[in-house]
PDB file of N, CA and C in Angstrom:
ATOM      1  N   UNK A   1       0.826  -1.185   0.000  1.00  0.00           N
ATOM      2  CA  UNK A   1       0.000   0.000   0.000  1.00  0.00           C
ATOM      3  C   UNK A   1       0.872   1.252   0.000  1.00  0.00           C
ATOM      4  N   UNK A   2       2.275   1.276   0.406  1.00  0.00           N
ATOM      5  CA  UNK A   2       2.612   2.335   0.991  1.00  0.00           C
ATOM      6  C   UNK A   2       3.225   2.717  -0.958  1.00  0.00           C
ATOM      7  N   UNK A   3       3.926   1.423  -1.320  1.00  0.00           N
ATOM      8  CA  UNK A   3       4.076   1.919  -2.923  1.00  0.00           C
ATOM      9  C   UNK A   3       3.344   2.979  -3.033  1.00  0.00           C
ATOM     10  N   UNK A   4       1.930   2.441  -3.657  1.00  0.00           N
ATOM     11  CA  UNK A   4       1.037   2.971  -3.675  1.00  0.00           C
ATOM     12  C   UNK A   4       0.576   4.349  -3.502  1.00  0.00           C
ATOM     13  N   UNK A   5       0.883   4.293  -2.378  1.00  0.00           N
ATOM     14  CA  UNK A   5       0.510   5.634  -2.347  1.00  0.00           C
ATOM     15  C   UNK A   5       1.891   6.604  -2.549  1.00  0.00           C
ATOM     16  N   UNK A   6       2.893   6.019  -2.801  1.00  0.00           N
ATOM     17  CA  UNK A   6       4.062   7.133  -3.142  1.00  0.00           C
ATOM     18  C   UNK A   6       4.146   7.453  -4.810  1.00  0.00           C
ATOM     19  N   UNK A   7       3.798   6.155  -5.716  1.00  0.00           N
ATOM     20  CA  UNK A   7       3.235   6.347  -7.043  1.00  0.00           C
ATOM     21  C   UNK A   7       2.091   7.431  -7.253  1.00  0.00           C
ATOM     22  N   UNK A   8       1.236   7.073  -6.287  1.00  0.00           N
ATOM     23  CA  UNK A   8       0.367   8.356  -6.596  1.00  0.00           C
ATOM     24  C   UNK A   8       0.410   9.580  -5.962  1.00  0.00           C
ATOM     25  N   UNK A   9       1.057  10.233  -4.939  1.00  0.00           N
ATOM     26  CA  UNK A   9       1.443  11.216  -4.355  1.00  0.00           C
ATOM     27  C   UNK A   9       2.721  11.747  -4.372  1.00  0.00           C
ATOM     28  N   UNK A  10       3.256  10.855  -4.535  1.00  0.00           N
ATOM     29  CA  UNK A  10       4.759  11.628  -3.763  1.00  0.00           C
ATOM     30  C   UNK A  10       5.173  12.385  -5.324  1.00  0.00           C
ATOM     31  N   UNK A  11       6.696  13.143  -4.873  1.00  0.00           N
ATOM     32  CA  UNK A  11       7.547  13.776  -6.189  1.00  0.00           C
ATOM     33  C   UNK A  11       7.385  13.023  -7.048  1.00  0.00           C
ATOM     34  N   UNK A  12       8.146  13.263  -7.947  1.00  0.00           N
ATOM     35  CA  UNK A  12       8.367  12.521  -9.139  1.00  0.00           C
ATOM     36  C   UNK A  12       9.723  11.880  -9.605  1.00  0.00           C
ATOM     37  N   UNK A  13      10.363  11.885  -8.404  1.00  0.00           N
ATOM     38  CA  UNK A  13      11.957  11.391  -8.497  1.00  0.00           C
ATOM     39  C   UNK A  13      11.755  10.401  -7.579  1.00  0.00           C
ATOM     40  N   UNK A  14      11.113  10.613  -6.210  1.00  0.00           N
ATOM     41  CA  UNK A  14      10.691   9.598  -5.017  1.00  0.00           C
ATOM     42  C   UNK A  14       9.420   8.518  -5.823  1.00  0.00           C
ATOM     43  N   UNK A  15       8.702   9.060  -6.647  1.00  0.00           N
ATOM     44  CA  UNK A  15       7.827   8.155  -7.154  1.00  0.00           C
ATOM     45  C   UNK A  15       8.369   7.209  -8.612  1.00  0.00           C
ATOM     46  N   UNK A  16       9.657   7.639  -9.108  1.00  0.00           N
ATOM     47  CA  UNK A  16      10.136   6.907 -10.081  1.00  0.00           C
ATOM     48  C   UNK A  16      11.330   6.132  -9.522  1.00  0.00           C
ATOM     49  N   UNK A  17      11.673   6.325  -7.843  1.00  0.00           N
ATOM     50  CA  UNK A  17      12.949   5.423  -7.796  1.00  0.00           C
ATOM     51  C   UNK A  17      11.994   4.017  -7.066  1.00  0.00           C
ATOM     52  N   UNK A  18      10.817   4.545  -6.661  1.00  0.00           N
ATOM     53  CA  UNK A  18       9.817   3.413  -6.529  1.00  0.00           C
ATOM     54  C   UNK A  18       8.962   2.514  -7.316  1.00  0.00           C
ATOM     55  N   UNK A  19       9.368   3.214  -9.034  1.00  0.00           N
ATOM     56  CA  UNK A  19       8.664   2.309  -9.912  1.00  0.00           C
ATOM     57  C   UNK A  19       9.486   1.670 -10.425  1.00  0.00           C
ATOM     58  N   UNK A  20      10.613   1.412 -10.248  1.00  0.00           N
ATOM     59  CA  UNK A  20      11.884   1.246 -10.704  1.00  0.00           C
ATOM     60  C   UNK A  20      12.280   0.036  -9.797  1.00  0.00           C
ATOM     61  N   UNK A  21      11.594  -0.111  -8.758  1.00  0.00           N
ATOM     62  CA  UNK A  21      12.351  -1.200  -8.202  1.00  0.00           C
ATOM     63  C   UNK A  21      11.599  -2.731  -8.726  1.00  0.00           C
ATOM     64  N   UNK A  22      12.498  -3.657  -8.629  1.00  0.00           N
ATOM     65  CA  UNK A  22      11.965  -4.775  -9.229  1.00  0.00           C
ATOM     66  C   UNK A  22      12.413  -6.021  -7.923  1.00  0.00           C
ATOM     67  N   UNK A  23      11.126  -7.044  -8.038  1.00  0.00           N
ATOM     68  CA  UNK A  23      12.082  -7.935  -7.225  1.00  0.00           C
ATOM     69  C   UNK A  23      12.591  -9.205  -7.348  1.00  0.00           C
ATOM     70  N   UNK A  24      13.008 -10.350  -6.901  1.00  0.00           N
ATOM     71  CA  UNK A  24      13.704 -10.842  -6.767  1.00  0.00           C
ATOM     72  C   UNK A  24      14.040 -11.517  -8.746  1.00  0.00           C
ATOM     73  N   UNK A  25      12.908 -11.631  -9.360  1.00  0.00           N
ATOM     74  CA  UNK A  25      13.097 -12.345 -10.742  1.00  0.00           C
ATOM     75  C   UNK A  25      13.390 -10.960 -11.656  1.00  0.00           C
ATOM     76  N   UNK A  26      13.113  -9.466 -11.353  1.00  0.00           N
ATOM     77  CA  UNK A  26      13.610  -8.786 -11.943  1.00  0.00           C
ATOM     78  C   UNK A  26      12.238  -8.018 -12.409  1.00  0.00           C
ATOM     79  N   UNK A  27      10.968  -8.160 -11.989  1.00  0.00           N
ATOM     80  CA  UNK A  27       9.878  -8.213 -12.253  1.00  0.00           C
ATOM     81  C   UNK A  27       9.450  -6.413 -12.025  1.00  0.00           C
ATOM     82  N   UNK A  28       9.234  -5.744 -12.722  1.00  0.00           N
ATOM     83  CA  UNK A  28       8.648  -4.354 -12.143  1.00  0.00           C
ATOM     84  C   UNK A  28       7.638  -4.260 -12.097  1.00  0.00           C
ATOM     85  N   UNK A  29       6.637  -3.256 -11.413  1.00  0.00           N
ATOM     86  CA  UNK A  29       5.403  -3.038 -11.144  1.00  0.00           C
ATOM     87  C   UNK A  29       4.762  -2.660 -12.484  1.00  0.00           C
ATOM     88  N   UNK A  30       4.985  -2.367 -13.766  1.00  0.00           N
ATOM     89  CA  UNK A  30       4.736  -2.428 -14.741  1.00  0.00           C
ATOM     90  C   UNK A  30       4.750  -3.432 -15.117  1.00  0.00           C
ATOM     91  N   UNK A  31       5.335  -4.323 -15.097  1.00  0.00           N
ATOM     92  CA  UNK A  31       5.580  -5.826 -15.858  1.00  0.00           C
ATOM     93  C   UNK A  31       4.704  -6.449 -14.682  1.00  0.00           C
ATOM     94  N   UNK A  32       4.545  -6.295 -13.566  1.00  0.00           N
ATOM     95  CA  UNK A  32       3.161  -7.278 -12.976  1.00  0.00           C
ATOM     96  C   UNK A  32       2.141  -6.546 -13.224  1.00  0.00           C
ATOM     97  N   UNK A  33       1.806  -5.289 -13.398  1.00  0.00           N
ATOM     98  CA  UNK A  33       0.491  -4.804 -14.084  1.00  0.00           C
ATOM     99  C   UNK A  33       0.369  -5.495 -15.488  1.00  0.00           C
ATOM    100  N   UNK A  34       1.193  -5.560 -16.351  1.00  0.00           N
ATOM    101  CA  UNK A  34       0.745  -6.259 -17.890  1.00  0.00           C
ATOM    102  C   UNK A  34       1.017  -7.466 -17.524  1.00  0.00           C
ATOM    103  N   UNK A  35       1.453  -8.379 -16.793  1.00  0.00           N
ATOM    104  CA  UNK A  35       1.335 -10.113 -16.626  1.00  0.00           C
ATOM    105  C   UNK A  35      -0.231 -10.059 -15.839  1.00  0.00           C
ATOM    106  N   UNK A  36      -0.721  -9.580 -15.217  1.00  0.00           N
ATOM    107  CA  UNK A  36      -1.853  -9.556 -14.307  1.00  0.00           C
ATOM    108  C   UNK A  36      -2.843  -9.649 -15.349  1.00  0.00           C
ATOM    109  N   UNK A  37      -2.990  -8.429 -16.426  1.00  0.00           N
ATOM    110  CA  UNK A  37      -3.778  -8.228 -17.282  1.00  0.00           C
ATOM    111  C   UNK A  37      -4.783  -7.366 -16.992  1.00  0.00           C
ATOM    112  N   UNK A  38      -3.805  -5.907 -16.407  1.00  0.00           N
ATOM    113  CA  UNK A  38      -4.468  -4.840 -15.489  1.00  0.00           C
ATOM    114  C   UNK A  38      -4.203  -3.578 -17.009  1.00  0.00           C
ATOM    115  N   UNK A  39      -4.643  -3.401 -17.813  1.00  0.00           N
ATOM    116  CA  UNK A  39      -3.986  -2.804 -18.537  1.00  0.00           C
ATOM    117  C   UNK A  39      -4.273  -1.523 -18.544  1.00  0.00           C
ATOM    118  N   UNK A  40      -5.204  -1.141 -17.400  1.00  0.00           N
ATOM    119  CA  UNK A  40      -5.311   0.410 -17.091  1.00  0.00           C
ATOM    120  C   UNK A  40      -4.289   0.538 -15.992  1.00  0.00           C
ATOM    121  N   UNK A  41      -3.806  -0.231 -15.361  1.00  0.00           N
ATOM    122  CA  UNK A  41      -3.038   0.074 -14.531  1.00  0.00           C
ATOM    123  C   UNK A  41      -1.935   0.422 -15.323  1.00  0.00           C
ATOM    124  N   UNK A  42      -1.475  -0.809 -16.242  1.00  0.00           N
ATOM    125  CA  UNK A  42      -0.150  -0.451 -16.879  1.00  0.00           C
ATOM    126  C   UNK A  42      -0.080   0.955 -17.883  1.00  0.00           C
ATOM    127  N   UNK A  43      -1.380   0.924 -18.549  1.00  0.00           N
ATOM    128  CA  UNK A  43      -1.485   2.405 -19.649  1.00  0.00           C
ATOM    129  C   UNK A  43      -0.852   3.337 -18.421  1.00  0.00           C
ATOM    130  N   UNK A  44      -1.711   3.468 -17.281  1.00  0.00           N
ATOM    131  CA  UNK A  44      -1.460   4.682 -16.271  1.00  0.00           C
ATOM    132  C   UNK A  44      -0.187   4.782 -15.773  1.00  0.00           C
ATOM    133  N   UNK A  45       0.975   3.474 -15.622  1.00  0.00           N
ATOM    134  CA  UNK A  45       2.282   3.367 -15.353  1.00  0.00           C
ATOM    135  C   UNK A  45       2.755   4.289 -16.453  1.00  0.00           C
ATOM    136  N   UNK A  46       2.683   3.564 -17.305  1.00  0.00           N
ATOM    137  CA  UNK A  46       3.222   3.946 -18.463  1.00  0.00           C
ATOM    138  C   UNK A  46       3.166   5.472 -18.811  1.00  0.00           C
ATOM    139  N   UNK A  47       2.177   5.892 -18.840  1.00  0.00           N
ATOM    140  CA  UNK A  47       1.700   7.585 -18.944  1.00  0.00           C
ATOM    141  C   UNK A  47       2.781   8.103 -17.972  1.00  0.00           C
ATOM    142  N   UNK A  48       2.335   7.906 -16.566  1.00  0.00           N
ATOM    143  CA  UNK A  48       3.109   8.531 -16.073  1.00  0.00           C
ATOM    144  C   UNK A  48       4.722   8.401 -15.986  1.00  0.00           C
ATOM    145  N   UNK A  49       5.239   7.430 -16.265  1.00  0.00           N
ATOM    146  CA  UNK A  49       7.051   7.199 -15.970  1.00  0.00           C
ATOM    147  C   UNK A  49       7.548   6.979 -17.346  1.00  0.00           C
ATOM    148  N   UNK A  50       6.811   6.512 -18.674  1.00  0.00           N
ATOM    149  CA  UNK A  50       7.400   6.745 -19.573  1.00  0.00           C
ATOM    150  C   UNK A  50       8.100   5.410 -20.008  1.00  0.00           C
ATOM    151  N   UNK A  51       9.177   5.647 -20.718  1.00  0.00           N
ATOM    152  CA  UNK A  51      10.319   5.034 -21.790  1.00  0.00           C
ATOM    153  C   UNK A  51      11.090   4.813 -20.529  1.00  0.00           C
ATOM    154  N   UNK A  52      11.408   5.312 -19.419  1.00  0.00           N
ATOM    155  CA  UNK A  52      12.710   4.698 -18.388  1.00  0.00           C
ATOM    156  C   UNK A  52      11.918   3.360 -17.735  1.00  0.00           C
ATOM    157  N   UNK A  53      10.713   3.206 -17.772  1.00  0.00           N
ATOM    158  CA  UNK A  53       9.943   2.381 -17.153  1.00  0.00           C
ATOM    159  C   UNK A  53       9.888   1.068 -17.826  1.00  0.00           C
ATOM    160  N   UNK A  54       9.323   1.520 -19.081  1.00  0.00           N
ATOM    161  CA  UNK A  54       9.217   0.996 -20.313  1.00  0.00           C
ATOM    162  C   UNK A  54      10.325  -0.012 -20.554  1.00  0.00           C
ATOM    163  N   UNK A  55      11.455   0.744 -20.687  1.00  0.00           N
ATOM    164  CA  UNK A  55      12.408  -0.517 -21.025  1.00  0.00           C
ATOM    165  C   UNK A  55      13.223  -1.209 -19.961  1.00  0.00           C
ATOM    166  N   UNK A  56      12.814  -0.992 -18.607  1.00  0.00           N
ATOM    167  CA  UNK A  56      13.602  -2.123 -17.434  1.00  0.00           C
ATOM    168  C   UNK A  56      12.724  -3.426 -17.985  1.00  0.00           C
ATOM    169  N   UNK A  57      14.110  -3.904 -17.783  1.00  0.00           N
ATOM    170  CA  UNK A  57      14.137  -5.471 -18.114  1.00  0.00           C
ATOM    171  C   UNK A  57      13.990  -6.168 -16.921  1.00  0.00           C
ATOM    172  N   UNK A  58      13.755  -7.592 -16.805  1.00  0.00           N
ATOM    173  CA  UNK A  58      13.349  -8.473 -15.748  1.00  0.00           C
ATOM    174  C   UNK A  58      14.957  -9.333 -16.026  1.00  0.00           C
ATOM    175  N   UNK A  59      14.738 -10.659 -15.471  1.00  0.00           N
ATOM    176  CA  UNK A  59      16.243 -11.131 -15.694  1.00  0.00           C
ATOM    177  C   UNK A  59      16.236 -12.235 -17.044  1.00  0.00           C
ATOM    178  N   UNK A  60      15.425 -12.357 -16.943  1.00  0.00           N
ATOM    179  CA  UNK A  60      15.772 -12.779 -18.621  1.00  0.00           C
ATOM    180  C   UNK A  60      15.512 -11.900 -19.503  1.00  0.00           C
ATOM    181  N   UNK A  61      16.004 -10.602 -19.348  1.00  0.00           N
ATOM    182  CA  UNK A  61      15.925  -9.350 -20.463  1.00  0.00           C
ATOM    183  C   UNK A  61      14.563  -9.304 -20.678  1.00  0.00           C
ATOM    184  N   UNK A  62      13.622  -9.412 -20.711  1.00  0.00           N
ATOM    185  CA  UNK A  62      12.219  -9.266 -21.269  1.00  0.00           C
ATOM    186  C   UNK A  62      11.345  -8.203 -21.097  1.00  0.00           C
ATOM    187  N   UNK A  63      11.148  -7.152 -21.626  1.00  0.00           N
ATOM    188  CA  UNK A  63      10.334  -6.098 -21.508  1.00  0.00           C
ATOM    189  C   UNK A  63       8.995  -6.377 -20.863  1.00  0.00           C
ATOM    190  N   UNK A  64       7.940  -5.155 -20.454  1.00  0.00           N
ATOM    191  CA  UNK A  64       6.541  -5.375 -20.590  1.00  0.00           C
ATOM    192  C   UNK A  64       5.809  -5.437 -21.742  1.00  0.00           C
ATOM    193  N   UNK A  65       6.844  -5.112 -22.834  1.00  0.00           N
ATOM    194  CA  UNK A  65       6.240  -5.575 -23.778  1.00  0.00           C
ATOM    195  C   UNK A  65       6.409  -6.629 -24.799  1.00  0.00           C
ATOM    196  N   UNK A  66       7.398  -7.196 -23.853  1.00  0.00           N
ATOM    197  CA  UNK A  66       6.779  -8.916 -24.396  1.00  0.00           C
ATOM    198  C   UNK A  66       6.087  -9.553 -23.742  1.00  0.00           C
ATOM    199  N   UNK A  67       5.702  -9.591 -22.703  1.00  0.00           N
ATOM    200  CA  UNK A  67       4.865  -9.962 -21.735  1.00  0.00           C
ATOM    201  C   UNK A  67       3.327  -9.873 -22.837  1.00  0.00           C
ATOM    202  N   UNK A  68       3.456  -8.110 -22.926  1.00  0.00           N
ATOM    203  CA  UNK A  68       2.089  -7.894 -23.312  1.00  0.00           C
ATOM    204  C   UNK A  68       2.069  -8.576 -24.811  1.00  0.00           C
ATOM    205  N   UNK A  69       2.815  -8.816 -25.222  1.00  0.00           N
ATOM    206  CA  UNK A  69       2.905  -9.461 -26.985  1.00  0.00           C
ATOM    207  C   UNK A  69       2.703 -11.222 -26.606  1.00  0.00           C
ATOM    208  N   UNK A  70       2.795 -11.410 -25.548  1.00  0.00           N
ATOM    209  CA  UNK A  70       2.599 -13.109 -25.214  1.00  0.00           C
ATOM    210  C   UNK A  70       1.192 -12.957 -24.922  1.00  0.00           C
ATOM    211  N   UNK A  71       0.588 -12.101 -24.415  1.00  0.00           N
ATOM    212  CA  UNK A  71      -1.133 -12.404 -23.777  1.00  0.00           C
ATOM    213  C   UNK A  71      -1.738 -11.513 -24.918  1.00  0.00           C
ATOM    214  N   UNK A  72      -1.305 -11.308 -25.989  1.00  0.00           N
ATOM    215  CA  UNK A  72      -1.859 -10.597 -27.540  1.00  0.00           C
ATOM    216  C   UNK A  72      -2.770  -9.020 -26.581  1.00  0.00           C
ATOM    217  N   UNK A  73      -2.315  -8.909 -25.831  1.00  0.00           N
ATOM    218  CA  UNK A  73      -3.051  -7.086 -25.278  1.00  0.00           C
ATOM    219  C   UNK A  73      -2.051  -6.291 -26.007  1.00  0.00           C
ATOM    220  N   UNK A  74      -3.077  -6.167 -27.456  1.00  0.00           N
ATOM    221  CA  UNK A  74      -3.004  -5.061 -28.251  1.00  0.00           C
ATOM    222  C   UNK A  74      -2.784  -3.913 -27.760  1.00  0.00           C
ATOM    223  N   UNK A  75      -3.901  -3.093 -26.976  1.00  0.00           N
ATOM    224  CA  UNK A  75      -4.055  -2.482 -26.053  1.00  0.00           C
ATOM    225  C   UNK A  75      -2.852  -1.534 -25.609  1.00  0.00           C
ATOM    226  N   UNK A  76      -2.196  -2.294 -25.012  1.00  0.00           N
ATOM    227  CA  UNK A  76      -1.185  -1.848 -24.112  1.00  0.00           C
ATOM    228  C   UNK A  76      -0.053  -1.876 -25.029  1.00  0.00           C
ATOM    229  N   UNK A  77       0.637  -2.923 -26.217  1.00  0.00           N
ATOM    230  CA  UNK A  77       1.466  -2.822 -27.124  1.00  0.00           C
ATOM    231  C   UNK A  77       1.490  -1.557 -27.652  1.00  0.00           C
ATOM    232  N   UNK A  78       0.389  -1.418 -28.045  1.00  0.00           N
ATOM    233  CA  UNK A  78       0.229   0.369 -29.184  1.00  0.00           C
ATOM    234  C   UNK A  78       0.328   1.379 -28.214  1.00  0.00           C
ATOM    235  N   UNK A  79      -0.235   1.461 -26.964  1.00  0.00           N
ATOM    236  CA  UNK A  79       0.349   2.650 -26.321  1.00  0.00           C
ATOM    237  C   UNK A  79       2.179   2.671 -25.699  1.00  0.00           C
ATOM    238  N   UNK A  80       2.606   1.086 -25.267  1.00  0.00           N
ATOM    239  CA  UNK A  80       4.127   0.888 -25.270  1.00  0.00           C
ATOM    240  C   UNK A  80       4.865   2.004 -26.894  1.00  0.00           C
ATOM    241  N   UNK A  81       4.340   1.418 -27.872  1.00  0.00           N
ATOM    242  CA  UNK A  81       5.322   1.483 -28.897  1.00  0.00           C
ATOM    243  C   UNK A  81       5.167   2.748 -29.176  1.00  0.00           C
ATOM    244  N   UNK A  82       4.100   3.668 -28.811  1.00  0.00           N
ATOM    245  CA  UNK A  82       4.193   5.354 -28.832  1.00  0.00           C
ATOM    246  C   UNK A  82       5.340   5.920 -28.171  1.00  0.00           C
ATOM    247  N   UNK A  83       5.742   5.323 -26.920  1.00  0.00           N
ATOM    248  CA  UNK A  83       7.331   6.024 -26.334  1.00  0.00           C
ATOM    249  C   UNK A  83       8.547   5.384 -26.924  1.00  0.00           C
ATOM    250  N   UNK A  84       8.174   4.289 -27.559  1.00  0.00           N
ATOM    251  CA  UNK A  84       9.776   3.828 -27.992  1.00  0.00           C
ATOM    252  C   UNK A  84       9.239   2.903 -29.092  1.00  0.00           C
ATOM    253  N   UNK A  85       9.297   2.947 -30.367  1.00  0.00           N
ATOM    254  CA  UNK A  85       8.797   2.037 -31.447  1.00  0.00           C
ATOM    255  C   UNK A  85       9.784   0.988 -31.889  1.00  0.00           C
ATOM    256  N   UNK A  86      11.234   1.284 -31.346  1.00  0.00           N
ATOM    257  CA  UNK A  86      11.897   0.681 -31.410  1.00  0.00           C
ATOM    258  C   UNK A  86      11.829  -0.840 -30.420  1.00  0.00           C
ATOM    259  N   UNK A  87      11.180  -0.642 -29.608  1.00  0.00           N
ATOM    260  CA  UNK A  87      10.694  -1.749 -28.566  1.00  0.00           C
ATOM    261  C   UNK A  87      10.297  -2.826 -28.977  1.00  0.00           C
ATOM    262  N   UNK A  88      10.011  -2.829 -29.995  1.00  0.00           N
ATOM    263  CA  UNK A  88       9.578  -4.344 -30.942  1.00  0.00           C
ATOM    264  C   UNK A  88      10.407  -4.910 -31.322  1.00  0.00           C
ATOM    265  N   UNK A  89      11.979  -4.590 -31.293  1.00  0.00           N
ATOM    266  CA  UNK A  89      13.032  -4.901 -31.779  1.00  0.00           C
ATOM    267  C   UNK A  89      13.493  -5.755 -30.656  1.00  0.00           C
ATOM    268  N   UNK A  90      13.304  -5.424 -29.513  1.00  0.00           N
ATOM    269  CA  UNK A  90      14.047  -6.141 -28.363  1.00  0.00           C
ATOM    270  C   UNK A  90      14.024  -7.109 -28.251  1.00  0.00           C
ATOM    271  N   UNK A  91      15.411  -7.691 -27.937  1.00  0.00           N
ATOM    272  CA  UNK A  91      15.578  -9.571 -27.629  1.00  0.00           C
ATOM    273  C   UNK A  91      15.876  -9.491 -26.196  1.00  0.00           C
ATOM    274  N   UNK A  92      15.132 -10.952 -25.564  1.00  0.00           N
ATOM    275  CA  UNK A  92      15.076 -11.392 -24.672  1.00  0.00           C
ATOM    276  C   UNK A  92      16.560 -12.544 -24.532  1.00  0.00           C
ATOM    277  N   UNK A  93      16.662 -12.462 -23.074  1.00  0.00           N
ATOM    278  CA  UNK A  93      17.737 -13.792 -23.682  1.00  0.00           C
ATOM    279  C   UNK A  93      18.034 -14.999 -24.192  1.00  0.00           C
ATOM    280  N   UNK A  94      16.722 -15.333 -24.922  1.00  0.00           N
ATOM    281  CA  UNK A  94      16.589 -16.395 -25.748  1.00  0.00           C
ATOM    282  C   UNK A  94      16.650 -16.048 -27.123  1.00  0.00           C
ATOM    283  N   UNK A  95      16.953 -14.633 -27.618  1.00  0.00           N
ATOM    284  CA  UNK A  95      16.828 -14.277 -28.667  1.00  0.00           C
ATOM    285  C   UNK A  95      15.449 -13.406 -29.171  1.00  0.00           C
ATOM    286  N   UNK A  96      14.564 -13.614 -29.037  1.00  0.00           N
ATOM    287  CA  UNK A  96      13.294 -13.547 -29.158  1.00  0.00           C
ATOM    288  C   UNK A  96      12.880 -11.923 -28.750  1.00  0.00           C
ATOM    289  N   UNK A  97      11.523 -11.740 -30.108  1.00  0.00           N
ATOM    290  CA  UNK A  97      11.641 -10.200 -30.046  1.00  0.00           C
ATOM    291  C   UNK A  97       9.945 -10.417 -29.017  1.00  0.00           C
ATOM    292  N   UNK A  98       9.458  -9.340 -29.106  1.00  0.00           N
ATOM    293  CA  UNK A  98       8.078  -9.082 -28.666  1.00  0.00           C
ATOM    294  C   UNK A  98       6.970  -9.472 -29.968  1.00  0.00           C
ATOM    295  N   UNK A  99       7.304  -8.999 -30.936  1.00  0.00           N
ATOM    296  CA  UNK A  99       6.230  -9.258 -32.511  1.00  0.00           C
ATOM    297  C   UNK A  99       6.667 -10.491 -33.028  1.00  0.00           C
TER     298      UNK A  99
END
Protein backbone atom coordinates (compact mmCIF):
# COMPACT_ATOMS: atom_id res chain seq x y z
CA UNK A 1 0.00 0.00 0.00
CA UNK A 2 2.61 2.34 0.99
CA UNK A 3 4.08 1.92 -2.92
CA UNK A 4 1.04 2.97 -3.68
CA UNK A 5 0.51 5.63 -2.35
CA UNK A 6 4.06 7.13 -3.14
CA UNK A 7 3.24 6.35 -7.04
CA UNK A 8 0.37 8.36 -6.60
CA UNK A 9 1.44 11.22 -4.35
CA UNK A 10 4.76 11.63 -3.76
CA UNK A 11 7.55 13.78 -6.19
CA UNK A 12 8.37 12.52 -9.14
CA UNK A 13 11.96 11.39 -8.50
CA UNK A 14 10.69 9.60 -5.02
CA UNK A 15 7.83 8.16 -7.15
CA UNK A 16 10.14 6.91 -10.08
CA UNK A 17 12.95 5.42 -7.80
CA UNK A 18 9.82 3.41 -6.53
CA UNK A 19 8.66 2.31 -9.91
CA UNK A 20 11.88 1.25 -10.70
CA UNK A 21 12.35 -1.20 -8.20
CA UNK A 22 11.97 -4.77 -9.23
CA UNK A 23 12.08 -7.93 -7.22
CA UNK A 24 13.70 -10.84 -6.77
CA UNK A 25 13.10 -12.35 -10.74
CA UNK A 26 13.61 -8.79 -11.94
CA UNK A 27 9.88 -8.21 -12.25
CA UNK A 28 8.65 -4.35 -12.14
CA UNK A 29 5.40 -3.04 -11.14
CA UNK A 30 4.74 -2.43 -14.74
CA UNK A 31 5.58 -5.83 -15.86
CA UNK A 32 3.16 -7.28 -12.98
CA UNK A 33 0.49 -4.80 -14.08
CA UNK A 34 0.75 -6.26 -17.89
CA UNK A 35 1.34 -10.11 -16.63
CA UNK A 36 -1.85 -9.56 -14.31
CA UNK A 37 -3.78 -8.23 -17.28
CA UNK A 38 -4.47 -4.84 -15.49
CA UNK A 39 -3.99 -2.80 -18.54
CA UNK A 40 -5.31 0.41 -17.09
CA UNK A 41 -3.04 0.07 -14.53
CA UNK A 42 -0.15 -0.45 -16.88
CA UNK A 43 -1.49 2.41 -19.65
CA UNK A 44 -1.46 4.68 -16.27
CA UNK A 45 2.28 3.37 -15.35
CA UNK A 46 3.22 3.95 -18.46
CA UNK A 47 1.70 7.59 -18.94
CA UNK A 48 3.11 8.53 -16.07
CA UNK A 49 7.05 7.20 -15.97
CA UNK A 50 7.40 6.74 -19.57
CA UNK A 51 10.32 5.03 -21.79
CA UNK A 52 12.71 4.70 -18.39
CA UNK A 53 9.94 2.38 -17.15
CA UNK A 54 9.22 1.00 -20.31
CA UNK A 55 12.41 -0.52 -21.03
CA UNK A 56 13.60 -2.12 -17.43
CA UNK A 57 14.14 -5.47 -18.11
CA UNK A 58 13.35 -8.47 -15.75
CA UNK A 59 16.24 -11.13 -15.69
CA UNK A 60 15.77 -12.78 -18.62
CA UNK A 61 15.93 -9.35 -20.46
CA UNK A 62 12.22 -9.27 -21.27
CA UNK A 63 10.33 -6.10 -21.51
CA UNK A 64 6.54 -5.38 -20.59
CA UNK A 65 6.24 -5.57 -23.78
CA UNK A 66 6.78 -8.92 -24.40
CA UNK A 67 4.87 -9.96 -21.74
CA UNK A 68 2.09 -7.89 -23.31
CA UNK A 69 2.90 -9.46 -26.98
CA UNK A 70 2.60 -13.11 -25.21
CA UNK A 71 -1.13 -12.40 -23.78
CA UNK A 72 -1.86 -10.60 -27.54
CA UNK A 73 -3.05 -7.09 -25.28
CA UNK A 74 -3.00 -5.06 -28.25
CA UNK A 75 -4.06 -2.48 -26.05
CA UNK A 76 -1.19 -1.85 -24.11
CA UNK A 77 1.47 -2.82 -27.12
CA UNK A 78 0.23 0.37 -29.18
CA UNK A 79 0.35 2.65 -26.32
CA UNK A 80 4.13 0.89 -25.27
CA UNK A 81 5.32 1.48 -28.90
CA UNK A 82 4.19 5.35 -28.83
CA UNK A 83 7.33 6.02 -26.33
CA UNK A 84 9.78 3.83 -27.99
CA UNK A 85 8.80 2.04 -31.45
CA UNK A 86 11.90 0.68 -31.41
CA UNK A 87 10.69 -1.75 -28.57
CA UNK A 88 9.58 -4.34 -30.94
CA UNK A 89 13.03 -4.90 -31.78
CA UNK A 90 14.05 -6.14 -28.36
CA UNK A 91 15.58 -9.57 -27.63
CA UNK A 92 15.08 -11.39 -24.67
CA UNK A 93 17.74 -13.79 -23.68
CA UNK A 94 16.59 -16.39 -25.75
CA UNK A 95 16.83 -14.28 -28.67
CA UNK A 96 13.29 -13.55 -29.16
CA UNK A 97 11.64 -10.20 -30.05
CA UNK A 98 8.08 -9.08 -28.67
CA UNK A 99 6.23 -9.26 -32.51
Amino acid sequence: MRALELLIGGSLKSTLTCAMTRDINGTSILMAAVARGDTDMATWLLKKFGKQLALLENTSKMLPIHVAAAQGNMEFLRAAIKFDNQMVNARDEFGCTPC
